[in-house]
C-alpha atoms as a PDB file:
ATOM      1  CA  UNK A   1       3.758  22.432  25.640  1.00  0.00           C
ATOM      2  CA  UNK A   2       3.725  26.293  25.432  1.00  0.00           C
ATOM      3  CA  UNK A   3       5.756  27.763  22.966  1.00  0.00           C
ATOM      4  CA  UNK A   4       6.119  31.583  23.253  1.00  0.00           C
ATOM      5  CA  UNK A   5       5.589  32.630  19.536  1.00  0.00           C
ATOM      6  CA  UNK A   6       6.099  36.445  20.318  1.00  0.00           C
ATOM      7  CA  UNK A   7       9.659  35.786  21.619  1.00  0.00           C
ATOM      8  CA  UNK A   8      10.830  33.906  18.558  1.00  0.00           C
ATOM      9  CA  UNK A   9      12.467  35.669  15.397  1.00  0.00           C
ATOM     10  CA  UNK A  10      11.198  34.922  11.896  1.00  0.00           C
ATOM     11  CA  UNK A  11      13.943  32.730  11.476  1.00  0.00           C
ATOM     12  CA  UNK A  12      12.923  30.862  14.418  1.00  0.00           C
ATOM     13  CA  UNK A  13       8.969  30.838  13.203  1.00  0.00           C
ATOM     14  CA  UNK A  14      10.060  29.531   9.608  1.00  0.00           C
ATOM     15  CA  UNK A  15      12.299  26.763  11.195  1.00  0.00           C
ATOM     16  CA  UNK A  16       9.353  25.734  13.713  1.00  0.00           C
ATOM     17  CA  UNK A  17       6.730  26.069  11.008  1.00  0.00           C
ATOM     18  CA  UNK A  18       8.486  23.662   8.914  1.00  0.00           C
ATOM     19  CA  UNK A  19       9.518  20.826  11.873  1.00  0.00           C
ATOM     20  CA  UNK A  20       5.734  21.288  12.779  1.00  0.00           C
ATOM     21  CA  UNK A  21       5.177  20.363   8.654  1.00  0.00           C
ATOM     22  CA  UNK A  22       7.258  17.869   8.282  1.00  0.00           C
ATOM     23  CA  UNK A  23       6.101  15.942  11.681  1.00  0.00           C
ATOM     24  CA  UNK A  24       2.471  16.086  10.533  1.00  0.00           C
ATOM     25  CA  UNK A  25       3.501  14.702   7.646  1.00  0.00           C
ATOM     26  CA  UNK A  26       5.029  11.697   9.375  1.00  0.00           C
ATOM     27  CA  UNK A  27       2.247  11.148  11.534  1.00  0.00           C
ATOM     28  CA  UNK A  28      -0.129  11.723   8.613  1.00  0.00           C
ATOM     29  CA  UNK A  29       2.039   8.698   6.324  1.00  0.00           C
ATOM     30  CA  UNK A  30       2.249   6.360   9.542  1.00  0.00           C
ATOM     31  CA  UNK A  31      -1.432   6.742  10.394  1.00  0.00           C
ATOM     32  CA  UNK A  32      -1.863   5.970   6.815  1.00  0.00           C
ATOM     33  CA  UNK A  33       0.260   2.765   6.997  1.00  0.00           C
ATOM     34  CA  UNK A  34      -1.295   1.742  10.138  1.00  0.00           C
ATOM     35  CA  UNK A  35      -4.903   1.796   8.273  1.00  0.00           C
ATOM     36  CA  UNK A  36      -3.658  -0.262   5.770  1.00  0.00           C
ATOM     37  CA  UNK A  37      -2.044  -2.345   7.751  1.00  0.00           C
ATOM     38  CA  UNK A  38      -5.491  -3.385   9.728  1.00  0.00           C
ATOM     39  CA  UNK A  39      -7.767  -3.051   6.743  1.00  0.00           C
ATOM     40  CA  UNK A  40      -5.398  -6.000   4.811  1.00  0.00           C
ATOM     41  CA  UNK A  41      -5.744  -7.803   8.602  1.00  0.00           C
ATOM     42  CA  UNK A  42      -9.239  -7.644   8.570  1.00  0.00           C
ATOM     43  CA  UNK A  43      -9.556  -8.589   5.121  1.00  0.00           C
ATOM     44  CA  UNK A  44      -7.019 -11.479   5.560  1.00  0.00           C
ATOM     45  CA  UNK A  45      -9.324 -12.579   8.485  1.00  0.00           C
ATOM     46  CA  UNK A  46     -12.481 -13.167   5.741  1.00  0.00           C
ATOM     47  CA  UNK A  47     -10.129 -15.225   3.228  1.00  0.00           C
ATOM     48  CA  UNK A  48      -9.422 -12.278   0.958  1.00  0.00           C
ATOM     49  CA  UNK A  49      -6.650  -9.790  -0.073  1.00  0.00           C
ATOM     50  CA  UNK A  50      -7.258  -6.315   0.281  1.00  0.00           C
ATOM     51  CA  UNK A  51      -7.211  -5.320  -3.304  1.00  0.00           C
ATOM     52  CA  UNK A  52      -9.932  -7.557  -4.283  1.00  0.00           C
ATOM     53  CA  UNK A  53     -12.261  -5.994  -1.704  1.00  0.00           C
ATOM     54  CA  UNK A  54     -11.926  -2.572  -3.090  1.00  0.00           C
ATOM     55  CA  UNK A  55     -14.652  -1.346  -5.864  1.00  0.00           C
ATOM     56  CA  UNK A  56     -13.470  -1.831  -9.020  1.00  0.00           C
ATOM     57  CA  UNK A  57     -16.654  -1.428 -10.782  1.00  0.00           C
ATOM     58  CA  UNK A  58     -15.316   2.303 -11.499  1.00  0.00           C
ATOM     59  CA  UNK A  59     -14.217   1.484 -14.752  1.00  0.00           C
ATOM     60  CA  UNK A  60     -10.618   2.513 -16.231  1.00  0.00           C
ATOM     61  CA  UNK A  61      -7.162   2.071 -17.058  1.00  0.00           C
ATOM     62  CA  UNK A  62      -5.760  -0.480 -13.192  1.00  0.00           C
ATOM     63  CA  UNK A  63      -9.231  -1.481 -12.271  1.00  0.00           C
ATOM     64  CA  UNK A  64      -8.310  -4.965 -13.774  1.00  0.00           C
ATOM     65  CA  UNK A  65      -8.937  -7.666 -11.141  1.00  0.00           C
ATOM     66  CA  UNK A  66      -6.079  -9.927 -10.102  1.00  0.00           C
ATOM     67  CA  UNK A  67      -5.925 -13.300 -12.433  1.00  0.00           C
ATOM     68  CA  UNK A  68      -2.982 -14.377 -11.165  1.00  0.00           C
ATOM     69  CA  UNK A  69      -1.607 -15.255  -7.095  1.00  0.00           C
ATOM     70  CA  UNK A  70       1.500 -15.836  -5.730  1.00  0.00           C
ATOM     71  CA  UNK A  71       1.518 -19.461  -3.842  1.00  0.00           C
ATOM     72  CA  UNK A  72       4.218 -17.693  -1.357  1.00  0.00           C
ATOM     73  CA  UNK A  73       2.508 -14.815  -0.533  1.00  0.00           C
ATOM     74  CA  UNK A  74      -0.839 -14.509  -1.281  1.00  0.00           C
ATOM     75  CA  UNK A  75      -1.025 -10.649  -0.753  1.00  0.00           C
ATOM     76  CA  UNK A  76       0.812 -10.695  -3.902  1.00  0.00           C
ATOM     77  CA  UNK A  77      -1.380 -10.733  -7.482  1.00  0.00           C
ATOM     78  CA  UNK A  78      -1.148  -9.897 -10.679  1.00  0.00           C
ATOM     79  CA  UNK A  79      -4.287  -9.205 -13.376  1.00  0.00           C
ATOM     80  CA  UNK A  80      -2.136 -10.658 -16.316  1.00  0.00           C
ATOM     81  CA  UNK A  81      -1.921  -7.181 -17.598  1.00  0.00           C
ATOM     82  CA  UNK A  82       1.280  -5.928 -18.544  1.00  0.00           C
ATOM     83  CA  UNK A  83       4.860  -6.832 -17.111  1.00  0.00           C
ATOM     84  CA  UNK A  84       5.332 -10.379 -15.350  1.00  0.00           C
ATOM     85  CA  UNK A  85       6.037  -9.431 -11.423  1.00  0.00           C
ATOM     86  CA  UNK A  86       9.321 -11.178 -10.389  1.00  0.00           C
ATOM     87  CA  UNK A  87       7.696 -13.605  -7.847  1.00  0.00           C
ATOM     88  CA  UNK A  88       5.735 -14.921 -11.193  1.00  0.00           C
ATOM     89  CA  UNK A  89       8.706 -15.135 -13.138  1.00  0.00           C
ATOM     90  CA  UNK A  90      10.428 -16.591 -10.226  1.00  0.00           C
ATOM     91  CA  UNK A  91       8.057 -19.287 -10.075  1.00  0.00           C
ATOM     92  CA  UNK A  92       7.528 -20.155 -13.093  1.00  0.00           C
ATOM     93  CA  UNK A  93      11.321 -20.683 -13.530  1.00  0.00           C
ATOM     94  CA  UNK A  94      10.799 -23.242  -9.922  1.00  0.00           C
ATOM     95  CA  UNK A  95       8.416 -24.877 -12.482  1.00  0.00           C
ATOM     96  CA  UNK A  96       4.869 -23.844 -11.042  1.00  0.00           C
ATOM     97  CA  UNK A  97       2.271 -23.869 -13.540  1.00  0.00           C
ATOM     98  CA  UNK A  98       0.670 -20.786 -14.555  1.00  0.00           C
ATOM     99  CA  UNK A  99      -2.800 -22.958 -13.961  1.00  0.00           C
ATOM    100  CA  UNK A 100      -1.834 -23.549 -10.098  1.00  0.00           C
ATOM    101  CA  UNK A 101      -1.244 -19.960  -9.868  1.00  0.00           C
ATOM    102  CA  UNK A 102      -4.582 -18.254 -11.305  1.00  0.00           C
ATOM    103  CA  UNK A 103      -7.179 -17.500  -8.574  1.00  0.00           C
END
């Protein structure tokens, strides 16, 4: 695609410069999505989630590991920490035990 720059008036080069932003930025997040999307695969395909394959031995405020899993979706965890996630709440309501819910 050639573009002739020299033709173009400023407000012509500011417009283009920030479609040309904004479209890197939307490849940038759906590359980003697309890498997450096949590291949770390939993690899936070994019997784990995709948080607990990531180092948390950094120490820190969120490096908590997950205590709790959903029985639904088992993407979904919780470490216990903090506010109860609705699909806990939710099933705990149904009448799941906490115990058939801990990983």
């Amino acid at each position: 695609m050639d573009i002739n720059l020299d033709a173009m008036n400023r407000q012509e080069l500011v417009t283009l410069k920030t479609r040309v932003e904004k479209a890197l930025a939307s490849l940038e997040a759906r590359r980003r999505e697309e890498a997450r999307k096949a590291a949770e695969e390939a993690a899936r395909e070994y019997g784990f989630s995709l948080p607990e394959l990531l180092d948390k031995s950094k120490g820190g405020k969120g490096n908590a590991l997950p205590k709790y899993r959903n029985p639904k979706d088992l993407n979904q965890t919780w470490t216990g920490r903090g506010r109860q996630p609705a699909w806990f709440k939710d099933a705990i309501r149904a009448g799941t035990e906490i115990s058939d819910m801990e990983i």
